[in-house]
Each structure stands twice: as C-alpha cells, then as structure tokens.
N, C-alpha and C. Protein backbone atom coordinates (compact mmCIF):
# COMPACT_ATOMS: atom_id res chain seq x y z
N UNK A 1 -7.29 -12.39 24.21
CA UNK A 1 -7.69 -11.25 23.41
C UNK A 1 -7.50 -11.59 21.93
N UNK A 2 -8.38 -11.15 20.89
CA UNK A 2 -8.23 -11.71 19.78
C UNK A 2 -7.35 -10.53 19.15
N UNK A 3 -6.65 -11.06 18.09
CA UNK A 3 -5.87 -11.07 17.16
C UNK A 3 -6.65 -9.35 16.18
N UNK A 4 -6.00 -8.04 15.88
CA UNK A 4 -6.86 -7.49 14.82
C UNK A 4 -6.25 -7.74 13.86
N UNK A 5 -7.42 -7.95 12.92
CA UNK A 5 -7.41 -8.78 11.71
C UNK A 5 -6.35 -7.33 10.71
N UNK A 6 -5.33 -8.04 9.84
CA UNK A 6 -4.57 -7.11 8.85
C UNK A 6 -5.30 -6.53 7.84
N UNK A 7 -4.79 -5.63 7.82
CA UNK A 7 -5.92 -5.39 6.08
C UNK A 7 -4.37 -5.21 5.35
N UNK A 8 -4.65 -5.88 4.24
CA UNK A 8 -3.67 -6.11 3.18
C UNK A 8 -4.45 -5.63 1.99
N UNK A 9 -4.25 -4.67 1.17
CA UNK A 9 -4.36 -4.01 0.37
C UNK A 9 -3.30 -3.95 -1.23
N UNK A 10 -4.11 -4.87 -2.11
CA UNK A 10 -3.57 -5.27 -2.99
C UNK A 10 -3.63 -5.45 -4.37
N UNK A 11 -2.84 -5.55 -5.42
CA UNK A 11 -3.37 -6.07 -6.96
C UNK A 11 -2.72 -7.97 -6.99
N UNK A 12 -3.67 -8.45 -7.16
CA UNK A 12 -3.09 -10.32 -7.44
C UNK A 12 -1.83 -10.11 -8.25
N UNK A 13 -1.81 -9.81 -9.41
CA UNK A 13 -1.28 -10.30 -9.96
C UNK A 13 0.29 -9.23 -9.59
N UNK A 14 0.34 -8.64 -8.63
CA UNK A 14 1.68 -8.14 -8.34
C UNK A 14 2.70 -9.11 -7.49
N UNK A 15 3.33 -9.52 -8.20
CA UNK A 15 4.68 -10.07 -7.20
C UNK A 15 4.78 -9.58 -6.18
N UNK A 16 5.05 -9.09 -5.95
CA UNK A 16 5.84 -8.49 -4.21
C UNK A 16 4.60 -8.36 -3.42
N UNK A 17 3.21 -8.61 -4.14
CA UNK A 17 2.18 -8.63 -3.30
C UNK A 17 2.22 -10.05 -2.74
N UNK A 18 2.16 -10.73 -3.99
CA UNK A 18 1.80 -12.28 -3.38
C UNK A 18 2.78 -13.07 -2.49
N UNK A 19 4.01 -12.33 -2.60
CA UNK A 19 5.20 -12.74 -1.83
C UNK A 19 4.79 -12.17 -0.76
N UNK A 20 4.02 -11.19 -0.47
CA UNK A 20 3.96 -10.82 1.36
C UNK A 20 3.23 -11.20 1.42
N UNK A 21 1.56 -11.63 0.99
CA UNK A 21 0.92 -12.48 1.29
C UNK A 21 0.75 -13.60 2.02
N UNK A 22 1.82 -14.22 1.32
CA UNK A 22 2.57 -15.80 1.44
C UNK A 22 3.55 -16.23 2.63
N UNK A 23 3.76 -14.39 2.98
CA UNK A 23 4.31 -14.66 3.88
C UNK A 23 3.93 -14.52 5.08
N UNK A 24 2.90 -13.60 5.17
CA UNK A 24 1.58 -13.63 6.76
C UNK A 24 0.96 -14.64 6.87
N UNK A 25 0.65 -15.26 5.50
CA UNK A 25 -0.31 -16.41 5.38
C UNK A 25 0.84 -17.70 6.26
N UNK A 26 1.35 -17.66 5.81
CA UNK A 26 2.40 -18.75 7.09
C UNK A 26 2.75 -18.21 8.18
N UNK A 27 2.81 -16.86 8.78
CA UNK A 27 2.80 -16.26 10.13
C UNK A 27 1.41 -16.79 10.77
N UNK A 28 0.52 -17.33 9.66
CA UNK A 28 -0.92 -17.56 10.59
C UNK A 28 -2.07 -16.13 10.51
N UNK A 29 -1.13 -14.91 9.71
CA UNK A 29 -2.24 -14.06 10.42
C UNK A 29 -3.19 -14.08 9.44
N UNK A 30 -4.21 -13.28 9.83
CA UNK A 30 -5.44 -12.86 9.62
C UNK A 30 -5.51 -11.79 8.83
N UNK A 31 -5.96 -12.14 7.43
CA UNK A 31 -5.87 -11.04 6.58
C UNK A 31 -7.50 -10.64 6.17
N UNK A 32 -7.61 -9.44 5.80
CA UNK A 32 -8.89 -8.42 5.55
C UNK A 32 -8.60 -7.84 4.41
N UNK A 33 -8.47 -8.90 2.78
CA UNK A 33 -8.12 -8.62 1.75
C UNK A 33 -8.78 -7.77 0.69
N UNK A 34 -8.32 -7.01 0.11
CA UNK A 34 -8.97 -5.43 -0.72
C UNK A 34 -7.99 -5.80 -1.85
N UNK A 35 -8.69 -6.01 -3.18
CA UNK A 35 -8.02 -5.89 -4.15
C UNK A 35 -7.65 -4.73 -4.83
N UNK A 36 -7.18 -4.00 -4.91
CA UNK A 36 -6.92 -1.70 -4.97
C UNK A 36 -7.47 -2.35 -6.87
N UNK A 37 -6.96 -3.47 -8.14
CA UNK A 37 -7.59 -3.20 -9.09
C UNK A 37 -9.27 -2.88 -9.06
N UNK A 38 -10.07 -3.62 -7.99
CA UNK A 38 -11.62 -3.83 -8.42
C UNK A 38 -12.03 -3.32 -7.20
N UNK A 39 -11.52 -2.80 -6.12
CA UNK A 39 -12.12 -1.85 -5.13
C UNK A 39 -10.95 -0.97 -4.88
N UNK A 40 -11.19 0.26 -5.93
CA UNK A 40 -10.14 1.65 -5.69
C UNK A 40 -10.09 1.90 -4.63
N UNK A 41 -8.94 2.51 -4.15
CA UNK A 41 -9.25 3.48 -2.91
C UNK A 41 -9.36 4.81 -3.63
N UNK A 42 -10.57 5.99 -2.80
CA UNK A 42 -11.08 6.68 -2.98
C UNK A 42 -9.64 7.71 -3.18
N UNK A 43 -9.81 9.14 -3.11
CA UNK A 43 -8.89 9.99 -2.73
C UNK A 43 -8.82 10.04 -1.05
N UNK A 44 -9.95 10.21 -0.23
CA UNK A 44 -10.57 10.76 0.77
C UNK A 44 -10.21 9.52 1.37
N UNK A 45 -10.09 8.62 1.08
CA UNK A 45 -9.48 7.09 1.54
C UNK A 45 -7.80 6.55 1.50
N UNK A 46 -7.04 7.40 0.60
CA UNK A 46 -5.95 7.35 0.47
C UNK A 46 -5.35 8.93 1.48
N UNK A 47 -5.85 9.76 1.34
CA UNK A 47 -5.40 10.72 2.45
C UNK A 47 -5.89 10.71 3.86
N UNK A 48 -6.56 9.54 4.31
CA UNK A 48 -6.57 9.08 5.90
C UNK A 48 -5.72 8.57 5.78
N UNK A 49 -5.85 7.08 5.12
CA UNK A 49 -4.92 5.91 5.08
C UNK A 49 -2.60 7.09 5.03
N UNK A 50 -2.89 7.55 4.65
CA UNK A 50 -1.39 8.15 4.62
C UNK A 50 -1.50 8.85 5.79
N UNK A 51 -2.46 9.51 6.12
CA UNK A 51 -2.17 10.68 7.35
C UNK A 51 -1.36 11.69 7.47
N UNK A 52 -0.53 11.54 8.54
CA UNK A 52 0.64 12.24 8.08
C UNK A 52 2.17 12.15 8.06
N UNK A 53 1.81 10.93 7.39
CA UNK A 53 2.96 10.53 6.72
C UNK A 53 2.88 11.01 5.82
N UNK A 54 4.27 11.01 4.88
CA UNK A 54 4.93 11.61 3.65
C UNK A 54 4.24 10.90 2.66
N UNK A 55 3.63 11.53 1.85
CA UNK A 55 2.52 11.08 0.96
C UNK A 55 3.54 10.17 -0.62
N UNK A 56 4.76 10.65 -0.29
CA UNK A 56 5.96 10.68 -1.74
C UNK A 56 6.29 8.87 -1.29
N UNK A 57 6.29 8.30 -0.06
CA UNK A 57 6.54 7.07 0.68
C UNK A 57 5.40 5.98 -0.51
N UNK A 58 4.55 6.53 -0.70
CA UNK A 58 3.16 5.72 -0.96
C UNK A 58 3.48 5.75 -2.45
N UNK A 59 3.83 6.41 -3.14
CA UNK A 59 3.98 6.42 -4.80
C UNK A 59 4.76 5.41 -5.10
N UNK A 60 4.46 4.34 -6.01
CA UNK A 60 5.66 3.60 -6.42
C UNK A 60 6.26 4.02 -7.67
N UNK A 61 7.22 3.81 -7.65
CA UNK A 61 8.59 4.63 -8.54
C UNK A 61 8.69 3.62 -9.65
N UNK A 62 8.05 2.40 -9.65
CA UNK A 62 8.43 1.07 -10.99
C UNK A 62 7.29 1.73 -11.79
N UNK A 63 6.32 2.81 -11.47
CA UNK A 63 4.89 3.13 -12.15
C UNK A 63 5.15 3.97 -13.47
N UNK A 64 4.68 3.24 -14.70
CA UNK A 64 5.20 3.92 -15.45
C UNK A 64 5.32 5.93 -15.60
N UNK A 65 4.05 5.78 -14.79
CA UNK A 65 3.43 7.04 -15.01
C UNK A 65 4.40 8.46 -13.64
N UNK A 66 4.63 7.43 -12.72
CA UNK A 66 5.66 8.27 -12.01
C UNK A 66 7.04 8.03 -12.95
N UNK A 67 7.47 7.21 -13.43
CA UNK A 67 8.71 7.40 -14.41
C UNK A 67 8.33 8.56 -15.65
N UNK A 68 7.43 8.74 -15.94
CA UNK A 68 7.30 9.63 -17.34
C UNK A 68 6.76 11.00 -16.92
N UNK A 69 6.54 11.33 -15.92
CA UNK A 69 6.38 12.48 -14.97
C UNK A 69 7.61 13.18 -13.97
N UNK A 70 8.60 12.00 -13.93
CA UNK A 70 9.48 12.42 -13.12
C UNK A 70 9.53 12.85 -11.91
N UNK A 71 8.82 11.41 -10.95
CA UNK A 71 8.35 12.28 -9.60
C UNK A 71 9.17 11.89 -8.53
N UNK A 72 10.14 11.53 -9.05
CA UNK A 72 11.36 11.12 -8.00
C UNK A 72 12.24 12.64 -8.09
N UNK A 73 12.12 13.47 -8.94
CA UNK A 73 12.92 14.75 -9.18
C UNK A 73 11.38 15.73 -8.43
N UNK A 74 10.71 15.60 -9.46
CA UNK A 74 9.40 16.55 -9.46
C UNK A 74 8.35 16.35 -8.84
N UNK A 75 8.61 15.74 -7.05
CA UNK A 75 7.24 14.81 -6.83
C UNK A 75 5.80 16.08 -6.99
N UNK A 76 4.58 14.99 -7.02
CA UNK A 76 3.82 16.22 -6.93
C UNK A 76 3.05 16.50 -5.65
N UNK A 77 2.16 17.64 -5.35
CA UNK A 77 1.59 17.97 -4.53
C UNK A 77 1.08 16.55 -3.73
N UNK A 78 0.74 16.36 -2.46
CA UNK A 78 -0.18 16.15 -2.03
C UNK A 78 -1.75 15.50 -2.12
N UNK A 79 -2.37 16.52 -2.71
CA UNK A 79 -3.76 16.85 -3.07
C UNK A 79 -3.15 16.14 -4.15
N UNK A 80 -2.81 16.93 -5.12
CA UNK A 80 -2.04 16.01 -6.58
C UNK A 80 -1.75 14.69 -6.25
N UNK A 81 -1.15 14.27 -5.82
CA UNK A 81 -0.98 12.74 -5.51
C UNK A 81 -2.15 11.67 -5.04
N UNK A 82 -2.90 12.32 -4.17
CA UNK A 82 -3.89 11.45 -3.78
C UNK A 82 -5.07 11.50 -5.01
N UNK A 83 -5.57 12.84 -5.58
CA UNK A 83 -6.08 12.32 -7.03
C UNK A 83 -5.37 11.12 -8.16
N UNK A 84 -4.32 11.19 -8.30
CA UNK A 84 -3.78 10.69 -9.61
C UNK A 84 -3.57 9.13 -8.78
N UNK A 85 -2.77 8.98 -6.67
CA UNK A 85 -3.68 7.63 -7.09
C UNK A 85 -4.57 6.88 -6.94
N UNK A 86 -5.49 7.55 -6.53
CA UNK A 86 -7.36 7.08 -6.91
C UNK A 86 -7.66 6.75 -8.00
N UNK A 87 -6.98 7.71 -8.87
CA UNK A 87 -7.05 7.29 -10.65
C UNK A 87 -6.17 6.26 -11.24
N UNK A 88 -5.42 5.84 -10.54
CA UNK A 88 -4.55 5.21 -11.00
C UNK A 88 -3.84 4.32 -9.97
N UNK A 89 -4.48 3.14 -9.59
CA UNK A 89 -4.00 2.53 -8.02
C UNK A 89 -2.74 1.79 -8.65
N UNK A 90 -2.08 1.28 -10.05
CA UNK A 90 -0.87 0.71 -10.07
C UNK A 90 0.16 2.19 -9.26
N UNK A 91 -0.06 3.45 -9.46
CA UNK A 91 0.72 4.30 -8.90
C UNK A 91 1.09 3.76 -7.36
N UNK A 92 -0.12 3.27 -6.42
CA UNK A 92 -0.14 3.39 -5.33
C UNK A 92 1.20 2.31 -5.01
N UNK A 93 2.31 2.13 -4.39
CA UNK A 93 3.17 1.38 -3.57
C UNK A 93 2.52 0.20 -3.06
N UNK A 94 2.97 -0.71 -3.64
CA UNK A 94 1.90 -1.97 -2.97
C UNK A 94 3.07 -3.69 -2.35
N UNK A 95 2.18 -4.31 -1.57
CA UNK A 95 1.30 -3.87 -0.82
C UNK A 95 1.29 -2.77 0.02
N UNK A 96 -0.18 -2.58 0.15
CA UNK A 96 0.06 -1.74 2.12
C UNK A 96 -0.71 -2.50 3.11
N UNK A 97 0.01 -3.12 3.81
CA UNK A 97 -0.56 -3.44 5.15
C UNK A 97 -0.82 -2.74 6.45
N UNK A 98 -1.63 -2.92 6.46
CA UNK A 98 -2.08 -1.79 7.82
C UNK A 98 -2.82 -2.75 8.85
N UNK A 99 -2.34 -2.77 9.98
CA UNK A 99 -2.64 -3.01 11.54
C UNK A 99 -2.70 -1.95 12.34
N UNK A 100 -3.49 -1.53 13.01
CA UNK A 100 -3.76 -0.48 13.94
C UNK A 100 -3.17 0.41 13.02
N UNK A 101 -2.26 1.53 13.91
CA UNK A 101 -1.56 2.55 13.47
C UNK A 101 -0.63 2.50 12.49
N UNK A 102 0.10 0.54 12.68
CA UNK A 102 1.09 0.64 11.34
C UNK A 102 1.02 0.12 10.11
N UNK A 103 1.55 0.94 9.17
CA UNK A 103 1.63 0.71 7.76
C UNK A 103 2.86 0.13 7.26
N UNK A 104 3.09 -0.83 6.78
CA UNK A 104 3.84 -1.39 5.75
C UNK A 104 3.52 -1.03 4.16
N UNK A 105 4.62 -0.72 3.67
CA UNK A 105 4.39 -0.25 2.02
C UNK A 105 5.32 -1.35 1.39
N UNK A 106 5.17 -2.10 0.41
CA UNK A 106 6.10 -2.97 -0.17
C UNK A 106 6.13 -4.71 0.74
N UNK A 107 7.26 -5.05 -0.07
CA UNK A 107 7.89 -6.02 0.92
C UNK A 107 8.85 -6.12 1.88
N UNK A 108 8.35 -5.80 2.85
CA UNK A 108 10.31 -5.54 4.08
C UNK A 108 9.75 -6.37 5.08
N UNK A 109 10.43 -7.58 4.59
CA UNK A 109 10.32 -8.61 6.15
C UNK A 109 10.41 -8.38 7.52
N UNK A 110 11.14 -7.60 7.71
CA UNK A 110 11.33 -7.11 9.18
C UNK A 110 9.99 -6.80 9.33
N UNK A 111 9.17 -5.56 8.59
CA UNK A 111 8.30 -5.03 8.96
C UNK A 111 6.85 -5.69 9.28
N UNK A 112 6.80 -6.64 8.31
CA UNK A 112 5.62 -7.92 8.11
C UNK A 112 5.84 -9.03 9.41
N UNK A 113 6.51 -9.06 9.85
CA UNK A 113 6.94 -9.76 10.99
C UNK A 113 6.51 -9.18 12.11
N UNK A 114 6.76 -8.25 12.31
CA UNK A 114 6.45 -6.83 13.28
C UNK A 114 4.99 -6.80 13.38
N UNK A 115 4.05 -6.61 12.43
CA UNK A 115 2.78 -6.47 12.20
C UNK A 115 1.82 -8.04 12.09
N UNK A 116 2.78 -8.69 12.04
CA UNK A 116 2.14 -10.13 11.91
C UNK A 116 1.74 -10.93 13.54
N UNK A 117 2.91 -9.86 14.35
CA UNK A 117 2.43 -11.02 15.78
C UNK A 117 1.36 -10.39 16.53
C-alpha cells in the first residue's frame, strides 16, 4: 500500500521549518510542499485545515503582530483569527504538517516521527 504523501506547509526561510523538513526528508517521507509566503492559505482553507481544533494552537506567539495585540492575554475570535491569518501567514504557527487526520504545528519530534511512518 503506498505511503500518503505529507503536506508540509511552509515559509523557507523559517528555521524550525527547515529543521522539520530535514528531518522527514531523512525519515524518507514524502512531502507535498506549499510555501504559506507565495501560496496563502485562504480563510475558508485555514478553518477546515483547523477544524475543530482550538484555533489559539495555530497562532504563533514569536508573531510580531500577536505580541502587539496581546493574544496570549486577549486571543481573538475565531472568525477573527482565520481572517488576520490569511492576511498575514507569518501569524500562522509553522510548520503544519498534515497526514490524514493529523496535524503537527511547529517542531516536536515525537510528533514528526509519528506522522512520518
């Protein structure tokens, strides 16, 4: 049975991207690469992709714009969130890897391991 291919969802020039990269890429797997700078995800594409999971999981907190908003105190809506990050994919938590049902946000080896076999 073949292998489904990862979709890794990413900006190059992010560290912690290219470090998980680097690191499926030697698990062997099969990546289905999306750069989030030069192919956004939509809104309508970021609220499948989350589902229903906790939408606050997906925001990254190093973003300047969640630091000067205060959304670790004040997260925002939902709906609010998935606009601002369509508009703004450094907001989005990166990477996200997604295989079937699971999502990886960041770098957590355990988890990339998990999704890699």
């Amino acid at each position: 049975m073949a292998k489904t291919k990862i979709k890794f969802l990413h900006k190059p020039n992010c560290t912690t991207c290219r470090k998980a990269k680097a690191f499926l890429e030697k698990k062997k797997a099969e990546l289905e690469v999306r750069d989030l700078g030069k192919e956004r995800l939509s809104a309508a594409e970021l609220d499948q992709l989350i589902g229903s999971r906790d939408h606050r999981k997906f925001l990254n907190p190093r973003n300047e714009l969640y630091r000067r908003r205060k959304m670790g105190k004040n997260p925002p809506s939902r709906d609010e969130a998935l606009k601002l990050m369509a508009a703004e994919p450094n907001l989005i938590r990166r990477p996200v890897v997604l295989r079937g049902p699971d999502v990886v946000l960041g770098y957590d080896e355990e988890a990339l391991e998990r999704i890699a076999k």
